[in-house]
PDB file of N, CA and C in Angstrom:
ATOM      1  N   UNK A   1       4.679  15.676   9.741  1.00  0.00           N
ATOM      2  CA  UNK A   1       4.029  16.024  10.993  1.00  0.00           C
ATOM      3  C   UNK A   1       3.273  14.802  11.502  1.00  0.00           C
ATOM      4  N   UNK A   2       3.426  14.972  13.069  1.00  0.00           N
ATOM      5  CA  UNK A   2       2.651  13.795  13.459  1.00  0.00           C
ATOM      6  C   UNK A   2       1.586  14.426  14.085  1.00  0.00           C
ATOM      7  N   UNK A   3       0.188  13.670  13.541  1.00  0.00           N
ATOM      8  CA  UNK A   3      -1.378  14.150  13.792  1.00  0.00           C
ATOM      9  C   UNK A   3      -2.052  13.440  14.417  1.00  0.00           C
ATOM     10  N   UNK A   4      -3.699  13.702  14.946  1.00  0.00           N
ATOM     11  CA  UNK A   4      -4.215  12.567  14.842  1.00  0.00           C
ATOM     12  C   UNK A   4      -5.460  12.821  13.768  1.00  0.00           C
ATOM     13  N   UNK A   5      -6.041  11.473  13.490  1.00  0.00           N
ATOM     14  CA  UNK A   5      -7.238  11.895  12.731  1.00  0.00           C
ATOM     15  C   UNK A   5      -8.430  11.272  13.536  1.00  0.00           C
ATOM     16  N   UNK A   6      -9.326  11.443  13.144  1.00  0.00           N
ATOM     17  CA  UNK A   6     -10.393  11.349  13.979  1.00  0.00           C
ATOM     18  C   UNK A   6     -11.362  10.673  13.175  1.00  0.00           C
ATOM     19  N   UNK A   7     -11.491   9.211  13.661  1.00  0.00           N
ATOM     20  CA  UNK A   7     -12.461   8.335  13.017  1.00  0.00           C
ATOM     21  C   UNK A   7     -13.498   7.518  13.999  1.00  0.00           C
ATOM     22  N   UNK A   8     -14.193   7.167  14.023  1.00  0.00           N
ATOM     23  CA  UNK A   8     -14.936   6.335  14.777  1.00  0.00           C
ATOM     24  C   UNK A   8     -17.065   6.759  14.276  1.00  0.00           C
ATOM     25  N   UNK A   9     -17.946   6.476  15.505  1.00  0.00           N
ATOM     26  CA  UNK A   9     -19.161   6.938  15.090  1.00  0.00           C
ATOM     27  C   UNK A   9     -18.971   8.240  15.994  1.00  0.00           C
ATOM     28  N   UNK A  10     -20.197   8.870  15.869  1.00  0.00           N
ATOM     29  CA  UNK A  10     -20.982  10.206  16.583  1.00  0.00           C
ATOM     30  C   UNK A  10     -20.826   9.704  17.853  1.00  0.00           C
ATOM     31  N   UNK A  11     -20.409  10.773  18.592  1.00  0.00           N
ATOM     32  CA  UNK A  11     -20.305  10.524  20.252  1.00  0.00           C
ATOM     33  C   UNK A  11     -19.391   9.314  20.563  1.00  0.00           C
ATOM     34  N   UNK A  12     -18.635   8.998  20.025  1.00  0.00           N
ATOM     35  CA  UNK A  12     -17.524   7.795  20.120  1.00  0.00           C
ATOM     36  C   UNK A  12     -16.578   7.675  19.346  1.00  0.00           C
ATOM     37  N   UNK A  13     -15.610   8.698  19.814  1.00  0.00           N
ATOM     38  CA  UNK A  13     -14.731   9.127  18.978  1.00  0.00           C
ATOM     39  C   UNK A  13     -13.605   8.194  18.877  1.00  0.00           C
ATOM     40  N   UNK A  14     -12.859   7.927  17.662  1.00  0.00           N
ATOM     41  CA  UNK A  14     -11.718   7.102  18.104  1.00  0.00           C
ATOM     42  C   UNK A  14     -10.395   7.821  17.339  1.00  0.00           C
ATOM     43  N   UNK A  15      -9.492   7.900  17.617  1.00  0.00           N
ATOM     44  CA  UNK A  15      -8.548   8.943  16.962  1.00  0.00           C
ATOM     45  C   UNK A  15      -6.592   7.922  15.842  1.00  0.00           C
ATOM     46  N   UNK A  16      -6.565   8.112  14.992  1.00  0.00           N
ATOM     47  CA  UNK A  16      -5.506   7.640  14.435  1.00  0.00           C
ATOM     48  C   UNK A  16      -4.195   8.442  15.200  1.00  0.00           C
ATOM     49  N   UNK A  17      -2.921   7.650  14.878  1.00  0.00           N
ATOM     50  CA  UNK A  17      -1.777   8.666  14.928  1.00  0.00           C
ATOM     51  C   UNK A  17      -1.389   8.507  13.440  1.00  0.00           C
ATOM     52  N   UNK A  18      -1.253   9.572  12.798  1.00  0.00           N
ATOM     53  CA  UNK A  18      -0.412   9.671  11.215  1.00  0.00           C
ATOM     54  C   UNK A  18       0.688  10.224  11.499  1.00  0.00           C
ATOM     55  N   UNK A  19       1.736  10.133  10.317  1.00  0.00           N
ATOM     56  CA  UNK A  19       2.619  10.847   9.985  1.00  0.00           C
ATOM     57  C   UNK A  19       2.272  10.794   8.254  1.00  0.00           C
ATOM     58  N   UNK A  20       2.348  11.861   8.367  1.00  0.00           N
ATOM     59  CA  UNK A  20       1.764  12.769   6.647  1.00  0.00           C
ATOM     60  C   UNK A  20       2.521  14.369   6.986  1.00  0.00           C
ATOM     61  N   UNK A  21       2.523  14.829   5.467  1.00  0.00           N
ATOM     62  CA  UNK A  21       3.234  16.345   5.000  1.00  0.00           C
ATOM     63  C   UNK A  21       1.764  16.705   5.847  1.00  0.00           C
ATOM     64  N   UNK A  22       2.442  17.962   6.206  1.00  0.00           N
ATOM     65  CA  UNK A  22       1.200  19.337   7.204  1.00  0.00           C
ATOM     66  C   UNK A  22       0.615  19.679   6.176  1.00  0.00           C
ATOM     67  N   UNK A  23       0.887  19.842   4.787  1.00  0.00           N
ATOM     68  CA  UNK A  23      -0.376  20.200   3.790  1.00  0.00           C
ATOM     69  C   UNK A  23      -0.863  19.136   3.211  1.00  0.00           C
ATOM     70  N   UNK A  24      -0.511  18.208   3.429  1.00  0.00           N
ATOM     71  CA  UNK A  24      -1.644  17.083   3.194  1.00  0.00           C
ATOM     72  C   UNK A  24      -3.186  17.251   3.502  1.00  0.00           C
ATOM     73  N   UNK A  25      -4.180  16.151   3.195  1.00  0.00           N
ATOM     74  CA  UNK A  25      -5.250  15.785   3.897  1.00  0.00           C
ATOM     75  C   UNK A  25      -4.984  14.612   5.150  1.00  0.00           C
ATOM     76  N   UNK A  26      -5.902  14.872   5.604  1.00  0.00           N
ATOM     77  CA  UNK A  26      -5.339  13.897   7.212  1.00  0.00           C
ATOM     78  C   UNK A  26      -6.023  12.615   6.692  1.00  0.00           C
ATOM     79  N   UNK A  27      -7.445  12.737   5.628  1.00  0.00           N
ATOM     80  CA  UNK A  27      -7.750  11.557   5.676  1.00  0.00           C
ATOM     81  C   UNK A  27      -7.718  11.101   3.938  1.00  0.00           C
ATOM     82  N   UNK A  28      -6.567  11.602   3.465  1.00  0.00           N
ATOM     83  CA  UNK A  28      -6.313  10.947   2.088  1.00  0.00           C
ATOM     84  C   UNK A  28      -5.342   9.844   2.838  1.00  0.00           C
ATOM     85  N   UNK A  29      -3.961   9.946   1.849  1.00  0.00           N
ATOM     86  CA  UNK A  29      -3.146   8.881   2.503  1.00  0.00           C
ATOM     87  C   UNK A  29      -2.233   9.596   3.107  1.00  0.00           C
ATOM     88  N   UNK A  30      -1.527   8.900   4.010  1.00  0.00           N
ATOM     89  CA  UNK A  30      -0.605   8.997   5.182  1.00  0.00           C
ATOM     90  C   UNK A  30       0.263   8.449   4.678  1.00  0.00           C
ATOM     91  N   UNK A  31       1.801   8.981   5.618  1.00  0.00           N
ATOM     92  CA  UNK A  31       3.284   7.896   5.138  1.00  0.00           C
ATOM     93  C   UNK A  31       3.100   6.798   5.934  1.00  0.00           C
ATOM     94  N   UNK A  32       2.714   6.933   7.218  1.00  0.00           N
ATOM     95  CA  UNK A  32       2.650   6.271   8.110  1.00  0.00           C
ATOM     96  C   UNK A  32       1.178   5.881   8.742  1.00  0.00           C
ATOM     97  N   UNK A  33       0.695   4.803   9.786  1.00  0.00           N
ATOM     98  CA  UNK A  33       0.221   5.101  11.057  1.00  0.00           C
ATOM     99  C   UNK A  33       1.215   4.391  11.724  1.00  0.00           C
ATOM    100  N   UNK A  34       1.338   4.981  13.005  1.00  0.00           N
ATOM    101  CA  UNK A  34       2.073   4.917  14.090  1.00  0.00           C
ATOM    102  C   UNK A  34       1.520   4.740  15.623  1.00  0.00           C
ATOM    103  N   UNK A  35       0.025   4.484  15.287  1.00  0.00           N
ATOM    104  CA  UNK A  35      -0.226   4.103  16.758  1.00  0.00           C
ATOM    105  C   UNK A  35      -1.762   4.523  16.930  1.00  0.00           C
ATOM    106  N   UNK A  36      -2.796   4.202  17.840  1.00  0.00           N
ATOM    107  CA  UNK A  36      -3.922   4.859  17.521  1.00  0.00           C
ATOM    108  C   UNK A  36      -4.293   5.603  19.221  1.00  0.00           C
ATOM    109  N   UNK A  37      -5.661   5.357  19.476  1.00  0.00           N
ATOM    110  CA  UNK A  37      -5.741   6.511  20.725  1.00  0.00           C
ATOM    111  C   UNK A  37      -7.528   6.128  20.436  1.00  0.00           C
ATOM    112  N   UNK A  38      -8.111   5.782  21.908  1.00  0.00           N
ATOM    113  CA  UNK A  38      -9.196   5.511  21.992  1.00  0.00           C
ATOM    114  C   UNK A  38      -9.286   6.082  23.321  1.00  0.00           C
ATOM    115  N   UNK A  39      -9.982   7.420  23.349  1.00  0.00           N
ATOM    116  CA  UNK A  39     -10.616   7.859  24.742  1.00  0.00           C
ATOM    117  C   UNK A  39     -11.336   7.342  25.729  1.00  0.00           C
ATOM    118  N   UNK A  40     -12.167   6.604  25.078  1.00  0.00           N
ATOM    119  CA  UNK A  40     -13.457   5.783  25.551  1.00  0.00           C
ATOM    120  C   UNK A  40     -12.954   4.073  25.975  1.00  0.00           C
ATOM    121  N   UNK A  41     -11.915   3.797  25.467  1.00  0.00           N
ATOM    122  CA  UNK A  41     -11.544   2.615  26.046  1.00  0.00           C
ATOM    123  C   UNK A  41     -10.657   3.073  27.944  1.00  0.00           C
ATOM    124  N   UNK A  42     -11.143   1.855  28.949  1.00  0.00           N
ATOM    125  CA  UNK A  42     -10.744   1.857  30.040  1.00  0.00           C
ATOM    126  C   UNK A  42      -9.130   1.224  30.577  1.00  0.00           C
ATOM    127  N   UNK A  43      -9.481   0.501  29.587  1.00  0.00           N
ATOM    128  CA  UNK A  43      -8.284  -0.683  30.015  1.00  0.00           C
ATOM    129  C   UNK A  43      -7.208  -0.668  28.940  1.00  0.00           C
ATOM    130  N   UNK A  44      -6.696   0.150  27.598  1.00  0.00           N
ATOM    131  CA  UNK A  44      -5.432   0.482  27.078  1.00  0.00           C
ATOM    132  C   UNK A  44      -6.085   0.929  26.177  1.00  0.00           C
ATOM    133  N   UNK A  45      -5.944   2.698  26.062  1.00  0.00           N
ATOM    134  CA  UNK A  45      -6.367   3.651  25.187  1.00  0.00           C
ATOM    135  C   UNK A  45      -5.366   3.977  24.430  1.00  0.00           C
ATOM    136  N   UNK A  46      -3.966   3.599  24.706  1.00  0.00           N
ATOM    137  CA  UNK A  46      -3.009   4.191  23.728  1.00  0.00           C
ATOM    138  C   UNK A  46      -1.999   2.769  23.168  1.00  0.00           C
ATOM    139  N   UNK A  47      -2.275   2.607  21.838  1.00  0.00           N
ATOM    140  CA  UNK A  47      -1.222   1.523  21.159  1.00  0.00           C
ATOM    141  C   UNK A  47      -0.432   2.392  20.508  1.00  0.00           C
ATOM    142  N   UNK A  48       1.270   2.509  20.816  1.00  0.00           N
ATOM    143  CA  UNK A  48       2.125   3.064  19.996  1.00  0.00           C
ATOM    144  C   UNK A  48       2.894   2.509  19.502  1.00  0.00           C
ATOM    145  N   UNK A  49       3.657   2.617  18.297  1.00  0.00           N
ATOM    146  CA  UNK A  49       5.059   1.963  18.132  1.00  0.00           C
ATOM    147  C   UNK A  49       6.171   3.286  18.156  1.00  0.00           C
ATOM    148  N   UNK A  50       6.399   2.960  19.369  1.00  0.00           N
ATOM    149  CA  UNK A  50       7.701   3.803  19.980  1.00  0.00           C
ATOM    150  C   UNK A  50       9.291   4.139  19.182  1.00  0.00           C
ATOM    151  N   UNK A  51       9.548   3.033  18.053  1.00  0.00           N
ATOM    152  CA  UNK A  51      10.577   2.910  17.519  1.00  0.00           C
ATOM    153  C   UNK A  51      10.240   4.040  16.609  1.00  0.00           C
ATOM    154  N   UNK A  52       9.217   3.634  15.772  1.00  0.00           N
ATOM    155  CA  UNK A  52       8.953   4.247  14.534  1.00  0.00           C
ATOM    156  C   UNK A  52       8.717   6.187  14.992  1.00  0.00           C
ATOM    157  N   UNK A  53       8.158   6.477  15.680  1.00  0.00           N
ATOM    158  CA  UNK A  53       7.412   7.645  16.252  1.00  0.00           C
ATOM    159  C   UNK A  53       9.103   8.269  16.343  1.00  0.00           C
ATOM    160  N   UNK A  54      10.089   7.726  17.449  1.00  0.00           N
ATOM    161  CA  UNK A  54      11.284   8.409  17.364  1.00  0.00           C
ATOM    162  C   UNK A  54      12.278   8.548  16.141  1.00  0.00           C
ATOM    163  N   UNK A  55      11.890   7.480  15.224  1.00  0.00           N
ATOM    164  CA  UNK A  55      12.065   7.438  13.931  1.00  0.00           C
ATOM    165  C   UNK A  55      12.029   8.531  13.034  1.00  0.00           C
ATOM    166  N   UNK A  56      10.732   8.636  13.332  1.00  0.00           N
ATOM    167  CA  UNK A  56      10.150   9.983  12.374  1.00  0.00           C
ATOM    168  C   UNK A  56      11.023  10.918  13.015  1.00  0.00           C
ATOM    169  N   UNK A  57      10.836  11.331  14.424  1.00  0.00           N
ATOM    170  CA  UNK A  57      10.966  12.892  14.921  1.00  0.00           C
ATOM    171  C   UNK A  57      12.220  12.482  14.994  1.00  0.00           C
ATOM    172  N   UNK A  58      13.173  12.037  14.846  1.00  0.00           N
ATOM    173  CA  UNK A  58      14.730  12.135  14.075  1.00  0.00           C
ATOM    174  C   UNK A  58      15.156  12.823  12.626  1.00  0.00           C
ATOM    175  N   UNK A  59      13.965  12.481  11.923  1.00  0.00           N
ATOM    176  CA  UNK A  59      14.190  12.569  10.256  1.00  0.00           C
ATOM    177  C   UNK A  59      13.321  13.745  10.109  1.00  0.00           C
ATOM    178  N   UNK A  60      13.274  14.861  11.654  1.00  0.00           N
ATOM    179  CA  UNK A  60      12.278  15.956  11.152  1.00  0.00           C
ATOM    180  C   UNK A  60      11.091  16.180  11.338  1.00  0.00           C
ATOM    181  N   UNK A  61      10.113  15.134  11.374  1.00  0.00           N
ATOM    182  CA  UNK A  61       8.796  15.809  11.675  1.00  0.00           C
ATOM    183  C   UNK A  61       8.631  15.879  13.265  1.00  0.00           C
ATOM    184  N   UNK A  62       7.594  17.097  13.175  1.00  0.00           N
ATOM    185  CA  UNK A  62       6.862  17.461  14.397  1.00  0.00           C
ATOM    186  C   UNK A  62       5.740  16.739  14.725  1.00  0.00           C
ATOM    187  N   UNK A  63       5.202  16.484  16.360  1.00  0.00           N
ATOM    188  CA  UNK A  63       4.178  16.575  16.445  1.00  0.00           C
ATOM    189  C   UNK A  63       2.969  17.545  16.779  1.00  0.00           C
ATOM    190  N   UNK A  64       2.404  17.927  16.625  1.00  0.00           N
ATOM    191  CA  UNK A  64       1.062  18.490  16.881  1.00  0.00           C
ATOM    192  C   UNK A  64       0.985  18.194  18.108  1.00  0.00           C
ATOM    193  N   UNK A  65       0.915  19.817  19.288  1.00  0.00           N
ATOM    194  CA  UNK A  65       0.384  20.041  20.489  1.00  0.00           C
ATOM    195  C   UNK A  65      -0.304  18.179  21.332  1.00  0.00           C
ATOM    196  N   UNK A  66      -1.240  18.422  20.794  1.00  0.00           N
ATOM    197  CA  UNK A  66      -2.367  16.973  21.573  1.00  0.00           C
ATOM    198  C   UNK A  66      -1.326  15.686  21.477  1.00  0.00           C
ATOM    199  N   UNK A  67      -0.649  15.477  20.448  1.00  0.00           N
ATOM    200  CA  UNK A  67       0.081  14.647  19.812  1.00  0.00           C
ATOM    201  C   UNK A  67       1.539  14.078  21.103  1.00  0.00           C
ATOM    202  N   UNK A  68       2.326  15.628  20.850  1.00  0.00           N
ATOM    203  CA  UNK A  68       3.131  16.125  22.033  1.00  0.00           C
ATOM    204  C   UNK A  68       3.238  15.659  23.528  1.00  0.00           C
ATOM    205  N   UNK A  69       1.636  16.318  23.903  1.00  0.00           N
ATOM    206  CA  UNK A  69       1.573  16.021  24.874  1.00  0.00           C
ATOM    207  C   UNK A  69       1.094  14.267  25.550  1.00  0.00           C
ATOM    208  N   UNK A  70       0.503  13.611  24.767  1.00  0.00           N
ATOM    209  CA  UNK A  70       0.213  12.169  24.544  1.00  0.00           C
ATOM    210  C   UNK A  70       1.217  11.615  24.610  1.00  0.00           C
ATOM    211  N   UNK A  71       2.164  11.646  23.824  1.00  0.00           N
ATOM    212  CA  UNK A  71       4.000  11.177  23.757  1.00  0.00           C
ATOM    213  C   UNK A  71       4.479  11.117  25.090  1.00  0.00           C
ATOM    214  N   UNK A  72       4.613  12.636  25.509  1.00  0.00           N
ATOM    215  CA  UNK A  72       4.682  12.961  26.963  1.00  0.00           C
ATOM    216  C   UNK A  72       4.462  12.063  27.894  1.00  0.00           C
ATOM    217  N   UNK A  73       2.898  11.909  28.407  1.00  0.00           N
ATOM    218  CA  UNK A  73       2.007  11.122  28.917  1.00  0.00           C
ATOM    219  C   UNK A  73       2.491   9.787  29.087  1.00  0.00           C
ATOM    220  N   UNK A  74       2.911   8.990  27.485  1.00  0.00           N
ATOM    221  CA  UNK A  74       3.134   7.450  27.632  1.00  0.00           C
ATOM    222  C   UNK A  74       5.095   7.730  27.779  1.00  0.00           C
ATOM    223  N   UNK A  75       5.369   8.031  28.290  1.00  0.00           N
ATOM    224  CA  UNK A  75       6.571   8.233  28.119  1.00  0.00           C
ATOM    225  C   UNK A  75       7.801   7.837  27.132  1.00  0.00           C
ATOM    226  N   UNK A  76       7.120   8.100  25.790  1.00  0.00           N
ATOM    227  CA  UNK A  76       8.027   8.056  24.323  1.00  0.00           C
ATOM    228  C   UNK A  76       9.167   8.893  24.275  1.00  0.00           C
ATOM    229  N   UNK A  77       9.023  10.063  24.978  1.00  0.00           N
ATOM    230  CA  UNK A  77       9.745  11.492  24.389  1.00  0.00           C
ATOM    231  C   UNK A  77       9.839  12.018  26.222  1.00  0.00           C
ATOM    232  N   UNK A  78      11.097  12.673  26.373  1.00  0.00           N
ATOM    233  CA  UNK A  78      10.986  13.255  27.307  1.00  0.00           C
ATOM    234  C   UNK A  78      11.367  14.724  27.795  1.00  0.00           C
ATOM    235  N   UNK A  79      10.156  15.196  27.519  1.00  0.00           N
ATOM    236  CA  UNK A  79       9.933  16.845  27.284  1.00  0.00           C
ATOM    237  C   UNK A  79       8.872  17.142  27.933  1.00  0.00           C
ATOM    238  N   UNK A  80       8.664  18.607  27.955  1.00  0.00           N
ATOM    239  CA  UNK A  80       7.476  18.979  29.457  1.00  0.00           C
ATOM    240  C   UNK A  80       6.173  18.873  27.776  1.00  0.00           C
ATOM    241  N   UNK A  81       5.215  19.015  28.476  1.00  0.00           N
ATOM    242  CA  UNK A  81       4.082  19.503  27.870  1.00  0.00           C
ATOM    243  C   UNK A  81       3.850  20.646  27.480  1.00  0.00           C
ATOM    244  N   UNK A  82       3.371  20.708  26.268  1.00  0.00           N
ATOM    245  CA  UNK A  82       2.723  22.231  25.602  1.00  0.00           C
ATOM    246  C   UNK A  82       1.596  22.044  26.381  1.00  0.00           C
ATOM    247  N   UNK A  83       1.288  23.738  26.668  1.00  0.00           N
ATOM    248  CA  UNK A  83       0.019  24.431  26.428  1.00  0.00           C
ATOM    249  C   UNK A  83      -0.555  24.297  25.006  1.00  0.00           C
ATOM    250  N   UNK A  84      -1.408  23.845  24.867  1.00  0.00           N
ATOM    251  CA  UNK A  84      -2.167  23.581  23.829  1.00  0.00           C
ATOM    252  C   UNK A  84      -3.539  24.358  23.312  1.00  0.00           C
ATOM    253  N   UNK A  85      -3.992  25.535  24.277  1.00  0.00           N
ATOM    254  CA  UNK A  85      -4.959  26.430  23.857  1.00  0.00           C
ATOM    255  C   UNK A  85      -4.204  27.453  24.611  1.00  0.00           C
ATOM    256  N   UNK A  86      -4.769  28.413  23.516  1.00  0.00           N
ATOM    257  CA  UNK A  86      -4.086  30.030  24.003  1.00  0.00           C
ATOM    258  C   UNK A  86      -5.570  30.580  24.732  1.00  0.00           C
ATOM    259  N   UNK A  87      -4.563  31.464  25.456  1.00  0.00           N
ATOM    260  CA  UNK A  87      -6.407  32.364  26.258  1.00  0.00           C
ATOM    261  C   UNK A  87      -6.173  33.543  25.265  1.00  0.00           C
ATOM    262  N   UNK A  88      -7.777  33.473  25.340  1.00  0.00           N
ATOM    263  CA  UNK A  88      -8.377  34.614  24.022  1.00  0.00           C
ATOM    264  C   UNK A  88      -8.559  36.156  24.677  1.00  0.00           C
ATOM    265  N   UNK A  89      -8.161  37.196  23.578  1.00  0.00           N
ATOM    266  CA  UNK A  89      -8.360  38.239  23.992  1.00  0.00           C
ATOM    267  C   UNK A  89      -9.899  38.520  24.655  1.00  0.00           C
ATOM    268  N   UNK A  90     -10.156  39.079  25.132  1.00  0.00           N
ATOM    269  CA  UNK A  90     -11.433  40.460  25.240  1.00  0.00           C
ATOM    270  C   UNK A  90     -11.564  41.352  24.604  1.00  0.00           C
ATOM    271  N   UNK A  91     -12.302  41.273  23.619  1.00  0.00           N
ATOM    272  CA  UNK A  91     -12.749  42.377  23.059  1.00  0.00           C
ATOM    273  C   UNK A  91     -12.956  44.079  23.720  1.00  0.00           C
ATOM    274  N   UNK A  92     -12.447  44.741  23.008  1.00  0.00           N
ATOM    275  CA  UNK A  92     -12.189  46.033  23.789  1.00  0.00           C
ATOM    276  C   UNK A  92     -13.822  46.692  23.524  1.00  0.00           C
ATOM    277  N   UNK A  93     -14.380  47.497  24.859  1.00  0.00           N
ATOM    278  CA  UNK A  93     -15.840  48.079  24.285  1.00  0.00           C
ATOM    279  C   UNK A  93     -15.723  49.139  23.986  1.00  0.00           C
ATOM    280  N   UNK A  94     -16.072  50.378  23.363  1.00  0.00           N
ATOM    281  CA  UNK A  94     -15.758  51.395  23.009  1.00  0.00           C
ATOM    282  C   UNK A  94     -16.840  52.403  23.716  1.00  0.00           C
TER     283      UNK A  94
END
């Protein structure tokens, strides 16, 4: 699966791209990184390596929703975007 992990300080987030097993830990070791993702930067928030990323999702792995849609975005992959949050029920009142 392709993830991101989330490293940086408090209030300045900076995010990895991995490829690691889905029951892994995100922040033991990884097979891969494949690219990173900085929100807070203005001027190039996304470094990918495009080869490797189609690499992987040839040999099987998925990415993760946020992941997906990022791919999307830089135009790696060309597929619509997930919805990435579901709308939550309402609790019924009795």
């Amino acid at each position: 699966m392709i993830r991101l992990a989330r490293r940086g300080k408090k209030n300045a987030p900076f995010f990895r791209l991995l490829v690691s097993e889905k029951s892994r830990d995100l922040y033991g070791t990884a097979l891969e990184e494949v690219g990173t993702y900085n929100p807070a930067a203005k001027d190039k928030p996304v470094t990918l390596k495009a080869d490797r990323i189609t690499y992987w999702l040839s040999k099987g792995a998925q990415a993760s929703p946020s992941v997906h849609n990022l791919l999307v975005k830089e135009k790696v992959i060309t597929e619509k975007k997930i919805v990435k949050s579901k709308a939550k029920k309402k609790a019924e009142k009795k």
